[in-house]
Protein backbone atom coordinates (compact mmCIF):
# COMPACT_ATOMS: atom_id res chain seq x y z
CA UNK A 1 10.65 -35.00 44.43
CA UNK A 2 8.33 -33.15 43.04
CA UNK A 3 4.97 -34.43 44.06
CA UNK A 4 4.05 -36.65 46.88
CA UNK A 5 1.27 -38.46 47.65
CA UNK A 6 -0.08 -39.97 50.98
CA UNK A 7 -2.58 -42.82 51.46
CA UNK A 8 -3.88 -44.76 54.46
CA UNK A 9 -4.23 -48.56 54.29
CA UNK A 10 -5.61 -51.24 57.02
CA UNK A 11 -7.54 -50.42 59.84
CA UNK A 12 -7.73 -47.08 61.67
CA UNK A 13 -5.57 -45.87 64.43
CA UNK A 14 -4.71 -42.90 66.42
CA UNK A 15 -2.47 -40.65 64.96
CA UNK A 16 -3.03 -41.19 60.92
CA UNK A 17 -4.22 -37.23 60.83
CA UNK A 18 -1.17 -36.33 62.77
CA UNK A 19 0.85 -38.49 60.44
CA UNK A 20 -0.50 -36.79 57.27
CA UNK A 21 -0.45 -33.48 58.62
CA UNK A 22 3.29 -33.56 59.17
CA UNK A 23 4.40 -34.90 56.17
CA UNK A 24 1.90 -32.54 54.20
CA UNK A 25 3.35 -29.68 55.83
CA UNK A 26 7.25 -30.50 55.51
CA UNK A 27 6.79 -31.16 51.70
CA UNK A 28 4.70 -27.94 50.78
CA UNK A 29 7.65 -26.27 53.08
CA UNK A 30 9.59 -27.27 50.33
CA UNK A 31 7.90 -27.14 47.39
CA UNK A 32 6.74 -29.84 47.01
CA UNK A 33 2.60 -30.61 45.76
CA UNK A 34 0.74 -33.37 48.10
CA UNK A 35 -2.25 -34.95 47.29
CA UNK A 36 -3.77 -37.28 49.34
CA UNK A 37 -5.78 -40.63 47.56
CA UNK A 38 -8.78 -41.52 48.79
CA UNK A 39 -9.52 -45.06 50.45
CA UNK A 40 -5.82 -46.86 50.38
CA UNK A 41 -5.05 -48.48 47.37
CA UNK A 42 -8.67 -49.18 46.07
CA UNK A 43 -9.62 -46.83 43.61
CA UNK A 44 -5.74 -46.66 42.16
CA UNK A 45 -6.08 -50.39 41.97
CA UNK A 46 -8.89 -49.75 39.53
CA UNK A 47 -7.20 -47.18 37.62
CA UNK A 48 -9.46 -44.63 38.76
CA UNK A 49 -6.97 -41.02 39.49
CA UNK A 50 -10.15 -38.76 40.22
CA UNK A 51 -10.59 -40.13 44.32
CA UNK A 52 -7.72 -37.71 45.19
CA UNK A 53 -7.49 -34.22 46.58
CA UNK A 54 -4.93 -31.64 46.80
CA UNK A 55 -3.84 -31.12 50.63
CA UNK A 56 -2.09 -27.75 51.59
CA UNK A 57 -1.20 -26.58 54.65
CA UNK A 58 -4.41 -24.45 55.30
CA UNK A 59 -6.50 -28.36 55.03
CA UNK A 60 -4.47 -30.12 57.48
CA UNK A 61 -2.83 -27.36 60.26
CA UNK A 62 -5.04 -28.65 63.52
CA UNK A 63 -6.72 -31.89 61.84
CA UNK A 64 -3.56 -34.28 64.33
CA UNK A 65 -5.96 -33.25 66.96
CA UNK A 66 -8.67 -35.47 65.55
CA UNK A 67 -9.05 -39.39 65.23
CA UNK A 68 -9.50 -40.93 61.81
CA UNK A 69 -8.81 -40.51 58.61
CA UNK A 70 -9.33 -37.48 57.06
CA UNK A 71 -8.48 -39.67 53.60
CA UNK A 72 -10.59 -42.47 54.71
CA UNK A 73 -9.32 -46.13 54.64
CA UNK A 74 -9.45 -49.56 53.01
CA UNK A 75 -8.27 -53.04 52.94
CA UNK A 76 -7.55 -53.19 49.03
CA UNK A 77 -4.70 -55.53 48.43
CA UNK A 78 -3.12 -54.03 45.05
CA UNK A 79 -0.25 -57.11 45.64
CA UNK A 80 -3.12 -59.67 44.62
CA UNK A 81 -2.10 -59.45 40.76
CA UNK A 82 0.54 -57.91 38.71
CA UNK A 83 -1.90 -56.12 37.05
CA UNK A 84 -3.12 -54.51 40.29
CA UNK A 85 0.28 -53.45 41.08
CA UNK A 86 0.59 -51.98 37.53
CA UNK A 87 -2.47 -50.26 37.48
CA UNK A 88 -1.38 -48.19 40.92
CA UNK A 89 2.05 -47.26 39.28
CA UNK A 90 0.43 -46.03 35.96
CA UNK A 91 -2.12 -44.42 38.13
CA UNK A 92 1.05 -42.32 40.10
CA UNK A 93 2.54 -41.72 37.01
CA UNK A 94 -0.17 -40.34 35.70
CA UNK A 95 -0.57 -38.03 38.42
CA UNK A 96 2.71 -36.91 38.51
CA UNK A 97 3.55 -38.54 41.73
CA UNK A 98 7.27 -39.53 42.24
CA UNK A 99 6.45 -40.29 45.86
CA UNK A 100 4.80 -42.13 48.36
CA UNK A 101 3.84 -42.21 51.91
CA UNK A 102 1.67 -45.23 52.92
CA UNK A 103 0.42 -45.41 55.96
CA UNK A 104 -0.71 -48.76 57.13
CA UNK A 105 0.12 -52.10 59.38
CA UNK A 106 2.10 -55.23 58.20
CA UNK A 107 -0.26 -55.87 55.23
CA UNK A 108 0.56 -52.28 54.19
CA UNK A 109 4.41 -53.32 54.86
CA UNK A 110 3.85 -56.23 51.86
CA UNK A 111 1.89 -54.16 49.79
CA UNK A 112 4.54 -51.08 49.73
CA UNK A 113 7.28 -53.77 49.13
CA UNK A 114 5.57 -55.33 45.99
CA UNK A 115 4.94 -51.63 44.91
CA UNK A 116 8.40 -50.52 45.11
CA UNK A 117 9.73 -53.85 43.46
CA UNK A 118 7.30 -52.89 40.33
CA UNK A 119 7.38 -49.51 39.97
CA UNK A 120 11.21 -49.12 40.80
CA UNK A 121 10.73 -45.16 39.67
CA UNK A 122 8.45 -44.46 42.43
CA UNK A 123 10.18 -43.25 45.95
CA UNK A 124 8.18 -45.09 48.95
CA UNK A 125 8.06 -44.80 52.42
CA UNK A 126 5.83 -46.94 54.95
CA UNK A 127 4.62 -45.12 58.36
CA UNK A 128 3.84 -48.63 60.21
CA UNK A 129 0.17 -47.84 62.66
CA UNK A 130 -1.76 -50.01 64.09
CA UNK A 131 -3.27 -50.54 67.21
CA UNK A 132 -2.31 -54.33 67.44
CA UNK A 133 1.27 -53.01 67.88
CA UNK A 134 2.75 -56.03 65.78
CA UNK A 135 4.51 -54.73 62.81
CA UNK A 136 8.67 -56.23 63.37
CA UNK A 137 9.72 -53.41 65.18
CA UNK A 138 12.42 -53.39 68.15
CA UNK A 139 10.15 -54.62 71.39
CA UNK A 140 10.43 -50.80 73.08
CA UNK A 141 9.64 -49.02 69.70
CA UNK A 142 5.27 -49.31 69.42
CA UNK A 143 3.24 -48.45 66.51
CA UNK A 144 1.72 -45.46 66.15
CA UNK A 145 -2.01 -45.33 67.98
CA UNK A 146 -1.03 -48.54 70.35
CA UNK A 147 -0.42 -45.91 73.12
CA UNK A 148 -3.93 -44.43 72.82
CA UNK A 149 -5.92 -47.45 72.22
CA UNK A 150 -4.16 -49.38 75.74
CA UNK A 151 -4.49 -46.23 77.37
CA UNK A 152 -8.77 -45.92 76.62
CA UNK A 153 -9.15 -49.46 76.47
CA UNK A 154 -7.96 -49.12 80.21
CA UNK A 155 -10.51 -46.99 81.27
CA UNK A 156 -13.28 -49.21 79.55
CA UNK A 157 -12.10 -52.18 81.18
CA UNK A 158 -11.66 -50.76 84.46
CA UNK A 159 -15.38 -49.60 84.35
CA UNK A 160 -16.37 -52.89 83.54
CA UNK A 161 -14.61 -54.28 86.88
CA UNK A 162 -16.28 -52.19 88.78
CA UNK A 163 -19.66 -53.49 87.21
CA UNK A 164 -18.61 -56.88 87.60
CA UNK A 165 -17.84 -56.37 91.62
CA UNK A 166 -21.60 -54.46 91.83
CA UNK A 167 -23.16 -57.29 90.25
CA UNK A 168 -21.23 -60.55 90.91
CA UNK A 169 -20.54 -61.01 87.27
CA UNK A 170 -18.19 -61.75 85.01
CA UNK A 171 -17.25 -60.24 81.79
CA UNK A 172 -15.51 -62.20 78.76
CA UNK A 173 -13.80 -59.11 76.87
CA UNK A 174 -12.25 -59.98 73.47
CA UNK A 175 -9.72 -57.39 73.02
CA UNK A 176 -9.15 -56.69 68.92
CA UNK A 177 -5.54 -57.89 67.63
CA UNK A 178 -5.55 -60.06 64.68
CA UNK A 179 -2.58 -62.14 65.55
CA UNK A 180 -0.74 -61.30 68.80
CA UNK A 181 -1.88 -60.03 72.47
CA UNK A 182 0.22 -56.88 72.98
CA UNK A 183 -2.99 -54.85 73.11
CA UNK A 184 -5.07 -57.21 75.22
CA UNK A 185 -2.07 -57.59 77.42
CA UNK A 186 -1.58 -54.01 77.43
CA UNK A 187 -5.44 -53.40 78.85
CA UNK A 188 -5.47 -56.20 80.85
CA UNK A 189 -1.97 -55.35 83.05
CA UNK A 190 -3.12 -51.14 83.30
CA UNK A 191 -6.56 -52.33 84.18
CA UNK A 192 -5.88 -55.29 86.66
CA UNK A 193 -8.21 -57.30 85.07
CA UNK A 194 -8.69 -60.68 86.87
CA UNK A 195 -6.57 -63.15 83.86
CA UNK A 196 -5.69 -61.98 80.28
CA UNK A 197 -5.09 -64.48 77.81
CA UNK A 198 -3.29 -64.64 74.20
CA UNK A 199 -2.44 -66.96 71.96
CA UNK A 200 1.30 -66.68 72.65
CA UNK A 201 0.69 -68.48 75.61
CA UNK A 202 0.36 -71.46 73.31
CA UNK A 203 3.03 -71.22 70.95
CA UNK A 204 2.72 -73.08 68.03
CA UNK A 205 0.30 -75.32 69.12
CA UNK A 206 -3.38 -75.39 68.74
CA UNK A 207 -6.15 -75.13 71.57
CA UNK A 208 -9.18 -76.60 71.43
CA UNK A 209 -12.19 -74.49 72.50
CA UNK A 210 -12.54 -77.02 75.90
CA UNK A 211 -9.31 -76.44 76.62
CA UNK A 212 -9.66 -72.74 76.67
CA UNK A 213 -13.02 -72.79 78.50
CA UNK A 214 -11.67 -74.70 80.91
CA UNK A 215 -8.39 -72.27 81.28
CA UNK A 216 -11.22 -69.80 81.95
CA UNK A 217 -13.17 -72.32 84.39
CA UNK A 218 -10.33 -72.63 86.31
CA UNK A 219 -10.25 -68.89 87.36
CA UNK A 220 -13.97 -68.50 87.86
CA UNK A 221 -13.33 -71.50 90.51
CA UNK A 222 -10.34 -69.70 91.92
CA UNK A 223 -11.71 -66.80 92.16
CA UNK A 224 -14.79 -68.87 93.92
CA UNK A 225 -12.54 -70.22 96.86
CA UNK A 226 -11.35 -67.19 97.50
CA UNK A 227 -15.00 -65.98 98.53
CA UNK A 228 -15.46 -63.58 94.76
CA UNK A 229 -17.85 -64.41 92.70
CA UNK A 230 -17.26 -61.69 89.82
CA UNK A 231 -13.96 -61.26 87.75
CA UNK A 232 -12.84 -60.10 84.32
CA UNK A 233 -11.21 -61.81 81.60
CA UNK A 234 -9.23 -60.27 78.35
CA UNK A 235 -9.01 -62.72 75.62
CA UNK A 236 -6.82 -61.48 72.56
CA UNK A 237 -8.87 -61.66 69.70
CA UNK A 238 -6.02 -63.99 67.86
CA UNK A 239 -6.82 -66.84 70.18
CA UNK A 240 -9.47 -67.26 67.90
CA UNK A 241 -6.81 -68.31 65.06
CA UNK A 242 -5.32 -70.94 67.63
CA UNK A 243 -9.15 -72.41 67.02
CA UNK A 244 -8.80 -72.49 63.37
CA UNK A 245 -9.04 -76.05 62.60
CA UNK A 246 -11.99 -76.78 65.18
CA UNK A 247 -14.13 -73.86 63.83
CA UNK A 248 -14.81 -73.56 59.98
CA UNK A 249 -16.32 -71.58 57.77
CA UNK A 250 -14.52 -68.14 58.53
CA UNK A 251 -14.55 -65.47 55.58
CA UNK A 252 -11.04 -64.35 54.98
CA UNK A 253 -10.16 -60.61 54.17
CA UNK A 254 -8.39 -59.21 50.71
CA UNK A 255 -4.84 -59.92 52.36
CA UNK A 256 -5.97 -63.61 53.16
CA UNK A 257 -6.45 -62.10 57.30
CA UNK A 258 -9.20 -64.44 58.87
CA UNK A 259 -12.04 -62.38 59.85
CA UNK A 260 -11.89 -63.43 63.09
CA UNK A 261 -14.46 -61.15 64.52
CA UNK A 262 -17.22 -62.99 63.03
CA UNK A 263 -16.01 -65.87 65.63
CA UNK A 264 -17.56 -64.43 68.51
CA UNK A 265 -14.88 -66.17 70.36
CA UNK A 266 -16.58 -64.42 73.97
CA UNK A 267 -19.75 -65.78 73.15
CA UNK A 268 -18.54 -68.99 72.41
CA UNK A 269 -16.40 -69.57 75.19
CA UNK A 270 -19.37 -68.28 77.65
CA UNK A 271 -21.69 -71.08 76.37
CA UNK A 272 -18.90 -73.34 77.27
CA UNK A 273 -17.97 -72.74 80.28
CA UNK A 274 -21.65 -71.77 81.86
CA UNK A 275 -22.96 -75.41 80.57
CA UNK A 276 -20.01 -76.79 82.82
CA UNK A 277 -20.73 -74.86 85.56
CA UNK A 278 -24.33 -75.27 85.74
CA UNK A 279 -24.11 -79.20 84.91
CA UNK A 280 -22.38 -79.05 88.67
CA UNK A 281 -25.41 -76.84 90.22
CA UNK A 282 -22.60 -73.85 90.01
CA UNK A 283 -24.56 -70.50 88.59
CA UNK A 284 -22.18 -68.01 87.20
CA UNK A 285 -23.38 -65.03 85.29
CA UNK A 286 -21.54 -64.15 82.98
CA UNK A 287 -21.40 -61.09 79.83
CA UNK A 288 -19.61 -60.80 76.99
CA UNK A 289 -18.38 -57.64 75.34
CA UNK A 290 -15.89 -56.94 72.36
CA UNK A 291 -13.63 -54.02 72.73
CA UNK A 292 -11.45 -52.80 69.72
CA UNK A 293 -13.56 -50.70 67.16
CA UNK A 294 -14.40 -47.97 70.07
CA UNK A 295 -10.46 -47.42 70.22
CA UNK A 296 -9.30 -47.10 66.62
CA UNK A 297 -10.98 -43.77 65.44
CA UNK A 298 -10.05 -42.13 69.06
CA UNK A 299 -8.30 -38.52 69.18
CA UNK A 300 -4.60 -39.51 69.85
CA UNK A 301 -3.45 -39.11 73.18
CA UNK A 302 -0.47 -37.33 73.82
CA UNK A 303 2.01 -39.78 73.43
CA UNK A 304 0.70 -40.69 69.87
CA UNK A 305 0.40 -36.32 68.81
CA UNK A 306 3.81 -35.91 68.76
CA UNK A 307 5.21 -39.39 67.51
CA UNK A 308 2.57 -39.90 64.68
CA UNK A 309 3.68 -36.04 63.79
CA UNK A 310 7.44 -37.10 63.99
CA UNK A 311 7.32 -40.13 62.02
CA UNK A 312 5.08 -38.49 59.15
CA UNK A 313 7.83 -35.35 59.08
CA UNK A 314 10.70 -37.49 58.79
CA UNK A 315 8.92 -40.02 55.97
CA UNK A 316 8.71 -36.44 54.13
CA UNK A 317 12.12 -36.08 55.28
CA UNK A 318 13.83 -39.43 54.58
CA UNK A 319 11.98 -38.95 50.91
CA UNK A 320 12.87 -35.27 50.30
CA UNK A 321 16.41 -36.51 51.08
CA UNK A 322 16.44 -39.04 48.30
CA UNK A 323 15.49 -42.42 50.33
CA UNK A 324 12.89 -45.20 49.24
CA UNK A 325 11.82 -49.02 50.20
CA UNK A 326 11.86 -48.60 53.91
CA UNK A 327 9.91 -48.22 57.13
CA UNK A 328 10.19 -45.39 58.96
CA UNK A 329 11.28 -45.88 62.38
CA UNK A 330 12.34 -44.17 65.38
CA UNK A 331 14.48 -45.74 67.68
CA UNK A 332 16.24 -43.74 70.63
CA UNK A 333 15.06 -40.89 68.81
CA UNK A 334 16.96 -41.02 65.82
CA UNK A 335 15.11 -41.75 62.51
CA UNK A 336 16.12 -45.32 61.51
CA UNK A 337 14.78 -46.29 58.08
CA UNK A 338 14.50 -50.64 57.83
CA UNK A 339 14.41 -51.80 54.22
CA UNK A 340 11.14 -53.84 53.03
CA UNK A 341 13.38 -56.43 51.92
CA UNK A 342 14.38 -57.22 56.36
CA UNK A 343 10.68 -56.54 57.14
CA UNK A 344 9.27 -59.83 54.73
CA UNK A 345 9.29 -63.63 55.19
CA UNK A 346 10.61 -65.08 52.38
CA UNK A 347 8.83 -68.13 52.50
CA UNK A 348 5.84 -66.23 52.44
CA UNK A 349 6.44 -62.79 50.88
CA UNK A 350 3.85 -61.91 53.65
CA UNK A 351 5.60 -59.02 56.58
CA UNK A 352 6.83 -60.78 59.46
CA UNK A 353 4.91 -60.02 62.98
CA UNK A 354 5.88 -59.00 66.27
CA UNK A 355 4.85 -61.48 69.11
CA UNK A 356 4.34 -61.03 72.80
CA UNK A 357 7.66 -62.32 74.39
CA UNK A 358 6.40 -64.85 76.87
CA UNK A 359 9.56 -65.74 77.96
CA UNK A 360 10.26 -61.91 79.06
CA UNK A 361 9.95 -60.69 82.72
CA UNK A 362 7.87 -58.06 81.63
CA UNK A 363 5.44 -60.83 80.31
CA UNK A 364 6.42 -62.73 83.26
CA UNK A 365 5.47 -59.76 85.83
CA UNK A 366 1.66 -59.76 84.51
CA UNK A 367 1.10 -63.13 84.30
CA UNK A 368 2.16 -62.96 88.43
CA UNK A 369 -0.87 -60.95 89.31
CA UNK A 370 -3.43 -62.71 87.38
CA UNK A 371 -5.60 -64.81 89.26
CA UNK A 372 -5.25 -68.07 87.17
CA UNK A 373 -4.65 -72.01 88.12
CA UNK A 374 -1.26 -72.24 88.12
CA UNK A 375 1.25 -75.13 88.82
CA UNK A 376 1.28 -74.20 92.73
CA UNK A 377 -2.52 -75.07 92.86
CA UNK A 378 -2.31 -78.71 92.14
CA UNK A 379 -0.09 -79.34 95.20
CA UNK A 380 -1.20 -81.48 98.13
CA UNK A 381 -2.05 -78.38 100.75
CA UNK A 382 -3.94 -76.30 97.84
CA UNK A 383 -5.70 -78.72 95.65
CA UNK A 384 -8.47 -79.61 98.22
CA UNK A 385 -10.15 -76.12 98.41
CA UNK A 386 -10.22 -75.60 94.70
CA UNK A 387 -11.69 -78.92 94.01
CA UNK A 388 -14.50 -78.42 96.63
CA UNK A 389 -14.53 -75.16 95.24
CA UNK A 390 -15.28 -76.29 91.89
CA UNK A 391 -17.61 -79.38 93.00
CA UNK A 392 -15.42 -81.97 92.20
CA UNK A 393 -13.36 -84.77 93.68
CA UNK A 394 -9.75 -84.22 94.05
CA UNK A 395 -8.57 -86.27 91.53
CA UNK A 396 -11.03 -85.34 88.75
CA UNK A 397 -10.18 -81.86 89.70
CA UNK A 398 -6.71 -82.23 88.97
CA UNK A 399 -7.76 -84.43 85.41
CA UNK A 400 -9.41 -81.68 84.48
CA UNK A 401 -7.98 -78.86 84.89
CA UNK A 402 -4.36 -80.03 85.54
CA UNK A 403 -4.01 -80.22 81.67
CA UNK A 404 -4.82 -76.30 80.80
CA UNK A 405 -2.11 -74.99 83.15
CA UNK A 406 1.58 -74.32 81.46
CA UNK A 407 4.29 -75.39 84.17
C-alpha cells in the first residue's frame, strides 16, 4: 500500500478523531501517504478529487481528544448507481489511493461492500461507529462512541429526574436510534428513569399511536397510586418506525433511512395521552425533550479514546498487512476482521442490524425496575387501586389498558 485514504460516513460519534488519528499515524510510520476526503463519499461521488487534504502526523497527534470530525461528515450514498460507485473508484485511482478506511455505521457497511465489489483493486476496511450501537456485531462487542453517548446521555437524563420530582412533571425523552433501543435502553437503565420503551418490545408487529399512549398512560396512573405525580419516560426514537403505516408523509434519507426525527414522536404521544387524562378531570403536566444530537459530537470518554484508537491502528494494520472487504472488529481483544459479504442481507443487499435481545436477562433485569403495568397489575387484589387511580371502573380499566401490557 502505498497511499491510504480515510473518510467518515453517517452520523457523528465519539471517537472518529481518535479513529483517524491512529490509522494516520501507523501508515506514515510506515511509509505510507494519508489523505483524508472531505464529507464521506459526496464530493468523490461527483468526481470532484480537490475536497481532500494531506494528514501527517504533526495534523492529527492530540486531535482523539476532541469530538467530531476533523474531515467532516455526510450521508452520500455512492451505492445509489453504478455510476456513483464508478465515479469514487476513478476518483481513488486518480489520487493514487490503493486504500481505504471508511468510517461509518451499517449504511457505511453497504456502501464499503458495493465499493469493494466494483473497484476490486482498491483495499477497504470499515471502522463500524455509531452511537445507536446496531451494526451486527457480537452482543458484548459496542460500536465505537456508544460508550460515551450512554454515559452523557445519563447525566442529562438524570438531571431531568430531578426536575421532574421539583416540579411534579413528567418528561417524554426520545432518545436518537434509528432502528433499535440499545441507546435509549442504555440511558434509561444508568439513569433509573421511571419506564424506557423500544420498539423491540413489539417485535414484528406494528403499534398504533393509542396503543403506545396508553402504554405510557398506564405508568403515569401507576405512578399516581403510588402517591408520585412526576416520572420520566425514554422512548427509542425507532418506535417511531413501528408507527409507519399510521403516520405518512415522512422524508426518507439518501440510504432510504426514514427521517424519523421530523415525527416528533414525544410531542405526539404527549397530545395523546394529556387529552385522555384531562377528558377524566386528571391534570398531568407533562414536557417533551429530544436527546441524541447533544451526544454525537461529544469528546470521547475514556472507554471510547483507547478503542476508537485501537480499531483505527489495526484497520491500518489489517490493510498494511495485505487484507480488504471486512469490518474491523475486536473481540476479546484480538483483532477479528468479518467479511462484508456475512455483514449483508441478501434479500436486501442492505447491512443487517443488531437488535435489543428482549428475551435476555440483561433486557429482562431493566424491564424489572421500571415502573410499568405489568401482568401482576390486572389481578383481583391490585386492579382496584389502579383503576380508581386512573378514574375508571374496574372493568374498563382492565379493557383498556389490559391490551398494551406483554404477558
Amino acid at each position: 500500500m502505498k497511499t491510504l485514504a480515510i473518510l467518515v460516513d453517517g452520523g457523528p460519534a465519539p471517537g472518529i478523531n481518535a479513529v483517524i488519528a491512529a490509522a494516520t499515524i501507523e501508515a506514515r510510520n510506515h511509509g505510507v501517504r494519508v489523505i483524508g476526503c472531505y464529507d464521506g463519499f459526496r464530493w468523490l461521488m461527483d468526481g470532484d478529487p480537490h475536497h481532500v487534504t494531506e494528514l501527517e502526523i504533526a495534523d492529527v497527534t492530540r486531535v482523539h481528544f476532541d469530538g467530531g470530525s476533523i474531515l467532516r461528515t455526510s450521508r452520500a450514498n455512492p451505492a445509489t448507481s453504478r455510476d456513483g460507485l464508478a465515479r469514487v473508484a476513478e476518483v481513488l485511482r486518480r489520487l493514487g489511493v490503493d486504500g481505504l478506511i471508511a468510517i461509518g455505521g451499517n449504511d457505511t457497511t453497504a456502501s464499503a461492500a458495493r465499493l469493494a465489489a466494483a473497484a476490486p483493486g482498491l483495499a477497504i476496511a470499515h471502522v463500524p461507529k455509531t452511537i445507536d450501537n446496531d451494526v451486527p456485531l457480537p452482543s458484548d462487542v459496542p460500536t465505537a462512541g456508544f460508550t460515551t453517548a450512554g454515559n452523557i446521555g445519563k447525566d442529562i437524563v438524570r438531571n431531568l429526574i430531578s426536575d421532574a420530582a421539583t416540579t411534579d412533571r413528567w418528561f417524554f425523552v426520545t432518545v436518537m436510534g434509528r432502528q433499535t433501543g440499545h441507546l435509549a435502553l442504555a440511558i434509561g437503565s444508568a439513569a433509573a428513569a421511571t419506564l424506557t420503551v423500544i420498539g423491540e418490545e413489539f417485535g414484528d408487529r406494528h403499534i398504533s399511536v393509542d396503543a403506545l399512549a396508553d402504554l405510557l398512560e398506564g405508568a403515569i396512573i401507576k405512578r399516581h397510586a403510588q402517591g408520585r405525580e412526576h416520572g420520566v419516560a425514554i422512548l427509542a426514537e425507532a418506535l417511531a418506525a413501528k408507527l409507519d403505516g399510521a403516520v405518512p408523509g415522512l422524508e426518507r434519507d439518501p440510504h432510504g433511512n426514514l427521517r424519523l426525527a421530523d415525527l416528533e414522536l414525544g410531542r405526539l404521544l404527549k397530545d395523546h395521552v394529556t387529552r385522555s387524562l384531562q377528558a377524566r378531570g386528571m391534570r398531568v403536566l407533562i414536557s417533551v425533550k429530544d436527546l441524541g444530537y447533544e451526544l454525537r459530537c461529544a469528546p470521547p470518554g475514556g472507554h471510547d479514546l483507547q478503542y476508537s484508537r485501537s480499531l483505527g491502528y489495526w484497520a491500518a494494520r489489517y490493510l498494511l498487512e495485505g487484507g480488504s472487504g471486512a469490518l474491523i472488529s475486536l473481540q476479546s481483544g484480538r483483532l477479528t476482521p468479518i467479511p462484508f459479504a456475512s455483514l449483508l442481507d441478501e434479500r436486501t443487499g442492505r447491512a443487517r442490524v443488531r437488535y435489543v435481545d428482549v428475551a435476555s436477562e440483561m433486557y429482562q433485569t431493566m424491564l424489572a425496575y421500571m415502573i410499568r403495568l405489568k401482568p401482576a397489575d390486572f389481578e383481583a387484589e391490585n386492579v382496584g387501586v389502579l383503576a380508581e387511580s386512573a378514574r375508571l371502573s374496574e372493568a374498563d380499566f382492565v379493557a383498556r389498558f389490559r391490551p398494551v401490557v406483554a404477558s
